[in-house]
PDB file of N, CA and C in Angstrom:
ATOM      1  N   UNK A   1     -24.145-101.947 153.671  1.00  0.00           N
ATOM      2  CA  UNK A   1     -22.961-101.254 153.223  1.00  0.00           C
ATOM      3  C   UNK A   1     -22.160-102.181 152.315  1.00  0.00           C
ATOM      4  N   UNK A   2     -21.488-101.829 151.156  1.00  0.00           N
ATOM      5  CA  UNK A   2     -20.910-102.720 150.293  1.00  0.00           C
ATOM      6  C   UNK A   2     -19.439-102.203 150.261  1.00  0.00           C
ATOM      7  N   UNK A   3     -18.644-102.963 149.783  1.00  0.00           N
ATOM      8  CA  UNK A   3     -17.084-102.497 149.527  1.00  0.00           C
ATOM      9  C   UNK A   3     -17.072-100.816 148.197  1.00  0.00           C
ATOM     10  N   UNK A   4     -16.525-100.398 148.421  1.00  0.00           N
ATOM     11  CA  UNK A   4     -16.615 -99.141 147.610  1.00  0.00           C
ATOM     12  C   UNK A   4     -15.872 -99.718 146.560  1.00  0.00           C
ATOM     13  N   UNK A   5     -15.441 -99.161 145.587  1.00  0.00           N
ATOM     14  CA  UNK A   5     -14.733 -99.653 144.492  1.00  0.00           C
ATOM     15  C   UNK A   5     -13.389 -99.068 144.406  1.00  0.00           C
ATOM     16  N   UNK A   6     -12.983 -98.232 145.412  1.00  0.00           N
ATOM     17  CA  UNK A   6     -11.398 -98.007 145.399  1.00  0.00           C
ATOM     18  C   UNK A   6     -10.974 -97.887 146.552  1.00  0.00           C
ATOM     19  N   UNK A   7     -11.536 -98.930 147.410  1.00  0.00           N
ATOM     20  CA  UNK A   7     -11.192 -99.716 148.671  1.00  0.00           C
ATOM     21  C   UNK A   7      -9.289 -99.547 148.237  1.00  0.00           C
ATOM     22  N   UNK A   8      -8.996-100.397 147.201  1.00  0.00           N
ATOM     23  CA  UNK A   8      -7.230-100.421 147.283  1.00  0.00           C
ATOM     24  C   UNK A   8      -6.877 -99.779 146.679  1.00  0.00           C
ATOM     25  N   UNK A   9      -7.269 -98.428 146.245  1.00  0.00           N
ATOM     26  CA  UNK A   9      -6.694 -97.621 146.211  1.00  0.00           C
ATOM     27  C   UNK A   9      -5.835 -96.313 147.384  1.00  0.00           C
ATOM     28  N   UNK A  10      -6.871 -96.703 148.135  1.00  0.00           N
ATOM     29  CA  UNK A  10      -6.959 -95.735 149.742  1.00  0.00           C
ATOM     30  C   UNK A  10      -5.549 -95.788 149.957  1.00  0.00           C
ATOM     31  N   UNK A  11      -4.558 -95.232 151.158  1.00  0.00           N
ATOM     32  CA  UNK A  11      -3.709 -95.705 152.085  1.00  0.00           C
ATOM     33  C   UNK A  11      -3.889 -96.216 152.878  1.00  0.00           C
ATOM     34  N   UNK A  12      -3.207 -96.917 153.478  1.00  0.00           N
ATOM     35  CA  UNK A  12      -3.411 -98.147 154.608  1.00  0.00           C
ATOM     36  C   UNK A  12      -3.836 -96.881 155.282  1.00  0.00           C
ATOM     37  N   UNK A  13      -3.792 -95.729 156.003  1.00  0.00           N
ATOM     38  CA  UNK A  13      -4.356 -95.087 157.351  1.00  0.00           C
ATOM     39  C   UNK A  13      -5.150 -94.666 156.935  1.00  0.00           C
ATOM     40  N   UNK A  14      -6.089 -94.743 155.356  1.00  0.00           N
ATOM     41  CA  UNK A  14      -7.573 -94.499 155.074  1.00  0.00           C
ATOM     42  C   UNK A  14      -7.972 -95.530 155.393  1.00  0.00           C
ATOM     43  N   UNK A  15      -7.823 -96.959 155.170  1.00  0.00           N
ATOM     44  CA  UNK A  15      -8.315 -98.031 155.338  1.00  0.00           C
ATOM     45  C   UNK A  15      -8.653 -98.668 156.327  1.00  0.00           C
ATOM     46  N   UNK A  16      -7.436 -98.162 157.148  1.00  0.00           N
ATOM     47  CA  UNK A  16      -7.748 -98.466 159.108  1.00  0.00           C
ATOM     48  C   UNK A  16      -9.027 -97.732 159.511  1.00  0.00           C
ATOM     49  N   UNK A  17      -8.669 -96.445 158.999  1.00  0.00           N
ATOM     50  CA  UNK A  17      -9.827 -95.555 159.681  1.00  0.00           C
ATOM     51  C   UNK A  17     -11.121 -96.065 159.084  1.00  0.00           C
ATOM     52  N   UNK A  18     -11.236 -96.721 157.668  1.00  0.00           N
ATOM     53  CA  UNK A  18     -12.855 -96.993 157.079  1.00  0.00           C
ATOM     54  C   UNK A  18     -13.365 -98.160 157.913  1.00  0.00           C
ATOM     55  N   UNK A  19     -12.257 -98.871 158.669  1.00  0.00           N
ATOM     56  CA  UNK A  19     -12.902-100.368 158.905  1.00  0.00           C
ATOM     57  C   UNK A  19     -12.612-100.288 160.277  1.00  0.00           C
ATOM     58  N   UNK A  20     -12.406 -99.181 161.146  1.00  0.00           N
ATOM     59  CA  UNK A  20     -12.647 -98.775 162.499  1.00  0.00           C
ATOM     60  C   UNK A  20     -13.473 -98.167 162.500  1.00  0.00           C
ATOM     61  N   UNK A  21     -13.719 -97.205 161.468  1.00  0.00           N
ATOM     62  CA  UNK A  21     -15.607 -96.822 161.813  1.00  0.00           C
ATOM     63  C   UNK A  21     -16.487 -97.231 161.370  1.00  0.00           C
ATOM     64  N   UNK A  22     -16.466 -98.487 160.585  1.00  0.00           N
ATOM     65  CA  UNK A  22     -17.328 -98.659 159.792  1.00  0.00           C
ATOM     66  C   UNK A  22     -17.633-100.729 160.243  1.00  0.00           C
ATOM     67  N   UNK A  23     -16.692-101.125 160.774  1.00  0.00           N
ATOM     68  CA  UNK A  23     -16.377-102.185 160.621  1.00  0.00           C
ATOM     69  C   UNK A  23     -16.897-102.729 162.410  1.00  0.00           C
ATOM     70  N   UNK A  24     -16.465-104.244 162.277  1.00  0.00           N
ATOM     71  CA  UNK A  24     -16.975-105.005 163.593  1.00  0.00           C
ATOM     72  C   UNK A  24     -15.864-105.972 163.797  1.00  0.00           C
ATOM     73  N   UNK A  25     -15.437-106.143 164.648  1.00  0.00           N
ATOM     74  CA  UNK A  25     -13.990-107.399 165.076  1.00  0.00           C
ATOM     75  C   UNK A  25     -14.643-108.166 165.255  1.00  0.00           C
ATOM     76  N   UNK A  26     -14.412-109.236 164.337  1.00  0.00           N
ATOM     77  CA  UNK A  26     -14.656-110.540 164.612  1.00  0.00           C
ATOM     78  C   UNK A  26     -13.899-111.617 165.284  1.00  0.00           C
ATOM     79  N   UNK A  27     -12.612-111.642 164.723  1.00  0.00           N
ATOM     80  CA  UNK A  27     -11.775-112.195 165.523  1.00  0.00           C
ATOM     81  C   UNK A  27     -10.278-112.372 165.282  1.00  0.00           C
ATOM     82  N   UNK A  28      -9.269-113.212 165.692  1.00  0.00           N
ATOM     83  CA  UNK A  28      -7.856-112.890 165.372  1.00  0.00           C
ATOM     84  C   UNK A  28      -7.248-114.772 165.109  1.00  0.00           C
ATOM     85  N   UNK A  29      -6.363-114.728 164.247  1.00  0.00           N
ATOM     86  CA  UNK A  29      -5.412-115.571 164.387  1.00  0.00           C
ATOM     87  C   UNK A  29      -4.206-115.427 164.073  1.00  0.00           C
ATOM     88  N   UNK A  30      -3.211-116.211 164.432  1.00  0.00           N
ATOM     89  CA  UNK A  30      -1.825-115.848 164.218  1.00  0.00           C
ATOM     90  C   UNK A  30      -1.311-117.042 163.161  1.00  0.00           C
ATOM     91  N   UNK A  31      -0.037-116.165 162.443  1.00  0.00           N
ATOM     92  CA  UNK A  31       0.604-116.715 161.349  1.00  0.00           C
ATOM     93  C   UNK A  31       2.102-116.117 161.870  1.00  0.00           C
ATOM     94  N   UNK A  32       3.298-116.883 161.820  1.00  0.00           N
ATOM     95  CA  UNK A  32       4.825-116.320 162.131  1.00  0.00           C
ATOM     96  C   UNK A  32       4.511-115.267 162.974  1.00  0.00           C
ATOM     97  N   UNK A  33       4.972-113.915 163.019  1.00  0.00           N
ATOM     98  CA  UNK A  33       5.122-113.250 163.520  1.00  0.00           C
ATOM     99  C   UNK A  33       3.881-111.756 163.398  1.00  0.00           C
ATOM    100  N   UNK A  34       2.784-113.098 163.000  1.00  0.00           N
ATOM    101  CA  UNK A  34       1.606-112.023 162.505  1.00  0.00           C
ATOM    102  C   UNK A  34       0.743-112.048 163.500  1.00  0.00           C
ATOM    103  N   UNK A  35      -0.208-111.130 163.789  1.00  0.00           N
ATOM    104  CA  UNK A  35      -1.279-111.354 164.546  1.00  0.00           C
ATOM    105  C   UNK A  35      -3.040-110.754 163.343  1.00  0.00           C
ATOM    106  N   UNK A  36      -3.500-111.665 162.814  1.00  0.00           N
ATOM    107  CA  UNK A  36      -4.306-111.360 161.766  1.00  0.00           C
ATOM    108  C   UNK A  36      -5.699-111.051 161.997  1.00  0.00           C
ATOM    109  N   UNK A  37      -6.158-109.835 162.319  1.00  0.00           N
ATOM    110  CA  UNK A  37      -7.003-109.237 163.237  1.00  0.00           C
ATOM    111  C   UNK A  37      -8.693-109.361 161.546  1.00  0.00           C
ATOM    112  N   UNK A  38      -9.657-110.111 161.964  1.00  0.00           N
ATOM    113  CA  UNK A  38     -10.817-110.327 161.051  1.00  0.00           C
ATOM    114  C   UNK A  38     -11.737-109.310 161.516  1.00  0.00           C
ATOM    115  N   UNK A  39     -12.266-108.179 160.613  1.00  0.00           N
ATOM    116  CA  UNK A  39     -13.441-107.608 160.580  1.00  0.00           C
ATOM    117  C   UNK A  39     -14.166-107.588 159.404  1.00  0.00           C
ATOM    118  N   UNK A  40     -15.730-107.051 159.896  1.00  0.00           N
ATOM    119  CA  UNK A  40     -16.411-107.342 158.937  1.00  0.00           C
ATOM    120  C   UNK A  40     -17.545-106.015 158.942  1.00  0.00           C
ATOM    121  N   UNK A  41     -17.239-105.663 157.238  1.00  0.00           N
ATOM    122  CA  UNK A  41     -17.999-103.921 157.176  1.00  0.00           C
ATOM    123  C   UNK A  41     -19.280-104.415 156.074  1.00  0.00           C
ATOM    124  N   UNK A  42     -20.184-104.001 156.539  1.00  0.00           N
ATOM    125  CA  UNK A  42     -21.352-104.901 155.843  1.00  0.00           C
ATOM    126  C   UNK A  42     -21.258-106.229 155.627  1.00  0.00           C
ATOM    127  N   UNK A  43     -21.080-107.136 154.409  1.00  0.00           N
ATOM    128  CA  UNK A  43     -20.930-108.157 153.924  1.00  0.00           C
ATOM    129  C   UNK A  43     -19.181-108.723 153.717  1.00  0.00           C
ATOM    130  N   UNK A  44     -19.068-107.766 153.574  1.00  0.00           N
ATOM    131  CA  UNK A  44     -17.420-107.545 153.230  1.00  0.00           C
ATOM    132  C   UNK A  44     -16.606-108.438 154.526  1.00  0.00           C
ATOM    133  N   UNK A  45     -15.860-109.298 154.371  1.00  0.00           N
ATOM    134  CA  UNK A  45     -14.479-109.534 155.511  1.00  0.00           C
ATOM    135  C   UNK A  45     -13.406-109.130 155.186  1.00  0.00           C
ATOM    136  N   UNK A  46     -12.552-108.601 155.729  1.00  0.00           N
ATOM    137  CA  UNK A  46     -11.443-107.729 156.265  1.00  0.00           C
ATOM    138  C   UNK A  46     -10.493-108.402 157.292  1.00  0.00           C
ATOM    139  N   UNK A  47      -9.388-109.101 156.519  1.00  0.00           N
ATOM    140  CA  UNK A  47      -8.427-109.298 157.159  1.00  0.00           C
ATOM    141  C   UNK A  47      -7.079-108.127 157.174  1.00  0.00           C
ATOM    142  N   UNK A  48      -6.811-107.376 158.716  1.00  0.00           N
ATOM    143  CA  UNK A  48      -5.531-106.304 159.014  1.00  0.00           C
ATOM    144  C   UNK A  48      -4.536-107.258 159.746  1.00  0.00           C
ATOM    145  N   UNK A  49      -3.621-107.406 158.738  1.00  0.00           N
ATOM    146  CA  UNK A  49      -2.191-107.751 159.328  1.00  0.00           C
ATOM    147  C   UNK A  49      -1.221-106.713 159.838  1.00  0.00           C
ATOM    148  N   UNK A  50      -1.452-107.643 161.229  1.00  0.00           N
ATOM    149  CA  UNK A  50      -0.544-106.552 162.339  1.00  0.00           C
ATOM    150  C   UNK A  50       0.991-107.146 162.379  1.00  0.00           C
ATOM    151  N   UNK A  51       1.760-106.928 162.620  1.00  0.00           N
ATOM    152  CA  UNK A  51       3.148-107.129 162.287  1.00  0.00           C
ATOM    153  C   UNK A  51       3.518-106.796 163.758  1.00  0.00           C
ATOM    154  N   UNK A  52       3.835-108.265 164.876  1.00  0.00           N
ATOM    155  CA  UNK A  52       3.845-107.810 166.359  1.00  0.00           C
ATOM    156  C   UNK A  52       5.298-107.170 166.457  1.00  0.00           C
ATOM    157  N   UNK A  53       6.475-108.200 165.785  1.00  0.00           N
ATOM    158  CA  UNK A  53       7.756-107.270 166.297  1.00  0.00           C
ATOM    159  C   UNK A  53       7.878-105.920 165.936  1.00  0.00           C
ATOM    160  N   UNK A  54       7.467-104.963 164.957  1.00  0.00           N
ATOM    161  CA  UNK A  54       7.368-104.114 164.625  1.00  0.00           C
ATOM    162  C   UNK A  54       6.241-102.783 165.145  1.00  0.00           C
ATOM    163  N   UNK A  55       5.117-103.813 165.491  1.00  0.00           N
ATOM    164  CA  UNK A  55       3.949-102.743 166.372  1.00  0.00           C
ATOM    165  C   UNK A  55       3.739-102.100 165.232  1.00  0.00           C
ATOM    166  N   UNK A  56       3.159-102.837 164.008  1.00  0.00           N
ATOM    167  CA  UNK A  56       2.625-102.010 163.434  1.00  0.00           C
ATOM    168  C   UNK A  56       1.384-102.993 162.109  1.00  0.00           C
ATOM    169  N   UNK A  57       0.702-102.443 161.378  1.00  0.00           N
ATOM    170  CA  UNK A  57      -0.354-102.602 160.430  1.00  0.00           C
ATOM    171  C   UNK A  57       0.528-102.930 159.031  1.00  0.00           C
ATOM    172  N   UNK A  58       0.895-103.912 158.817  1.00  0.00           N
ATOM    173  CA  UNK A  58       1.559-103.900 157.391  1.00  0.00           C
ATOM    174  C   UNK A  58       0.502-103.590 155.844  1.00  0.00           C
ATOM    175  N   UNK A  59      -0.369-104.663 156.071  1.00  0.00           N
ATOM    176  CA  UNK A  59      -1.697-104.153 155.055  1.00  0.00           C
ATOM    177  C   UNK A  59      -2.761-105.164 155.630  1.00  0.00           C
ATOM    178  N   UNK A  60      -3.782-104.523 154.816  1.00  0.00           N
ATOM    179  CA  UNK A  60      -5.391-104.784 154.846  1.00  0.00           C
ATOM    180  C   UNK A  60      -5.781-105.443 153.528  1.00  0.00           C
ATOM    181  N   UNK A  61      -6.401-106.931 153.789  1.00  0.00           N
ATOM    182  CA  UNK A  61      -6.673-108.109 152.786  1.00  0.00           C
ATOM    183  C   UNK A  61      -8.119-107.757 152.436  1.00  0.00           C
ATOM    184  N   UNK A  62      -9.149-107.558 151.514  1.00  0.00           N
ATOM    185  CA  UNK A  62     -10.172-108.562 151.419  1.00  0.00           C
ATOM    186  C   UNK A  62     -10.080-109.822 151.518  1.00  0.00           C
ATOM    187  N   UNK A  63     -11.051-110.501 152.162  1.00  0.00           N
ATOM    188  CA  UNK A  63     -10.861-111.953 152.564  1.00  0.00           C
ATOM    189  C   UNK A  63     -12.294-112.575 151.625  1.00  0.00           C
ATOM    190  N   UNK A  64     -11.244-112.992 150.217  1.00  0.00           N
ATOM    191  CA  UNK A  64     -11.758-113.593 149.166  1.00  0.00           C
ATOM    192  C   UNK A  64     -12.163-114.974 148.853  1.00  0.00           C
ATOM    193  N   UNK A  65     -11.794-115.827 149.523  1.00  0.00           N
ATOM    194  CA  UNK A  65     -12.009-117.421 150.474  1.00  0.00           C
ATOM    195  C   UNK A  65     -12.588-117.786 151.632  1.00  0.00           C
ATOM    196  N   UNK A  66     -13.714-117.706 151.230  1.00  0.00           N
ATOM    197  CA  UNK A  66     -14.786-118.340 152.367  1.00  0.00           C
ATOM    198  C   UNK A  66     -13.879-119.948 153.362  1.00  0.00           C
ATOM    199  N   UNK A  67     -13.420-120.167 152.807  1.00  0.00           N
ATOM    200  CA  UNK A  67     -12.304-121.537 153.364  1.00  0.00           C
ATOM    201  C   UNK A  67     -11.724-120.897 153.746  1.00  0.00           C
ATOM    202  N   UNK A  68     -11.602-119.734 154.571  1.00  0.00           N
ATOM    203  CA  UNK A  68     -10.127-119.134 155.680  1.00  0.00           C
ATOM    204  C   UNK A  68     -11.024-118.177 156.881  1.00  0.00           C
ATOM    205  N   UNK A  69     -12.516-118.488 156.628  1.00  0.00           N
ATOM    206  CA  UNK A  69     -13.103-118.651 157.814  1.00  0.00           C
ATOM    207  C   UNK A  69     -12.624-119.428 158.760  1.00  0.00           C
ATOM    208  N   UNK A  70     -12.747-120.650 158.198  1.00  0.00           N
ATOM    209  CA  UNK A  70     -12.299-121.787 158.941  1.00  0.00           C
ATOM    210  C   UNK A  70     -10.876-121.807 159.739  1.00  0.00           C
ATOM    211  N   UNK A  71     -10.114-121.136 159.262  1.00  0.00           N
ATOM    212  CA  UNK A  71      -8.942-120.641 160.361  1.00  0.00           C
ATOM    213  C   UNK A  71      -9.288-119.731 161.764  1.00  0.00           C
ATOM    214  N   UNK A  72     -10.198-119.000 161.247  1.00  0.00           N
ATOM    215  CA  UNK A  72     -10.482-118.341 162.235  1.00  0.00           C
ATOM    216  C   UNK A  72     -11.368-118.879 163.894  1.00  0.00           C
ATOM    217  N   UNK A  73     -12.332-119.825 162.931  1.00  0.00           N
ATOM    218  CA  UNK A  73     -13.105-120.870 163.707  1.00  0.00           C
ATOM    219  C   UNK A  73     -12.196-121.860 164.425  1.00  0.00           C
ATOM    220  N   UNK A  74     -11.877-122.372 163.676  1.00  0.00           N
ATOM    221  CA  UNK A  74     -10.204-123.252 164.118  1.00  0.00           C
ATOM    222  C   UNK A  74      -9.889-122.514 165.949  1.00  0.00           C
ATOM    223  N   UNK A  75      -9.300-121.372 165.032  1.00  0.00           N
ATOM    224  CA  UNK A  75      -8.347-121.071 166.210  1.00  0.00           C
ATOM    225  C   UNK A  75      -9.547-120.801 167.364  1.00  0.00           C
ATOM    226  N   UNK A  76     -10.649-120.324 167.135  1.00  0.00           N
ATOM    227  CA  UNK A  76     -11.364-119.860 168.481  1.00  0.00           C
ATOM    228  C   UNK A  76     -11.821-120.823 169.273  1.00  0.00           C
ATOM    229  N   UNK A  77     -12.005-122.308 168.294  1.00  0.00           N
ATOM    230  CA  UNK A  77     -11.913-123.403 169.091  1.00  0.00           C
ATOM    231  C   UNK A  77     -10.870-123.768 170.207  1.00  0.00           C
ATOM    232  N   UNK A  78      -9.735-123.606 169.604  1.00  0.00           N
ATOM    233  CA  UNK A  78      -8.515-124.125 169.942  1.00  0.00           C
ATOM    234  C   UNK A  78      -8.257-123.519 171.459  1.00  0.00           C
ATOM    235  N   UNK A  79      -8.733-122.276 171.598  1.00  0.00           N
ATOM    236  CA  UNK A  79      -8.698-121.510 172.816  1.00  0.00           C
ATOM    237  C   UNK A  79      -9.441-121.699 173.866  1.00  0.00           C
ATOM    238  N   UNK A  80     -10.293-122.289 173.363  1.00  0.00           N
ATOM    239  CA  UNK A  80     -11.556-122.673 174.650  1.00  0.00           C
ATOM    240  C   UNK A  80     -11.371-123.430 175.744  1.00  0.00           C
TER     241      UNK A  80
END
């Protein structure tokens, strides 16, 4: 499966829904008051910033830097 080509065009509640059915949780880290939830839809990574005081989805990143894996790895270390 590849990124479609008007991925950002969608609305964020098309986008939730493409990468909840389509997608796999990989994993989460936090930034301020973020909780930065990583999935991955074919090849594609997918970072959804959740916004905790608010309880809600602010937007959905392609994750264009292979170097912000490493945050993610980071943190799952960090938990162990």
């Amino acid at each position: 499966m590849k990124l479609f080509p008007d991925f950002n065009k969608f609305s964020l509640s098309e986008r939730c829904t493409y990468i909840s059915d389509n997608g796999k949780y990989i994993g989460v880290r936090y930034y301020y008051n973020y909780a930065i939830n990583l999935h991955l839809v074919g090849e594609v990574f997918y970072e959804v910033w959740y916004f905790i005081p608010d309880n809600k989805i602010e937007r959905i990143e392609i994750l264009d830097v292979e170097s912000k894996l490493d945050l993610y790895i980071n943190h799952m270390n960090a938990i162990k």
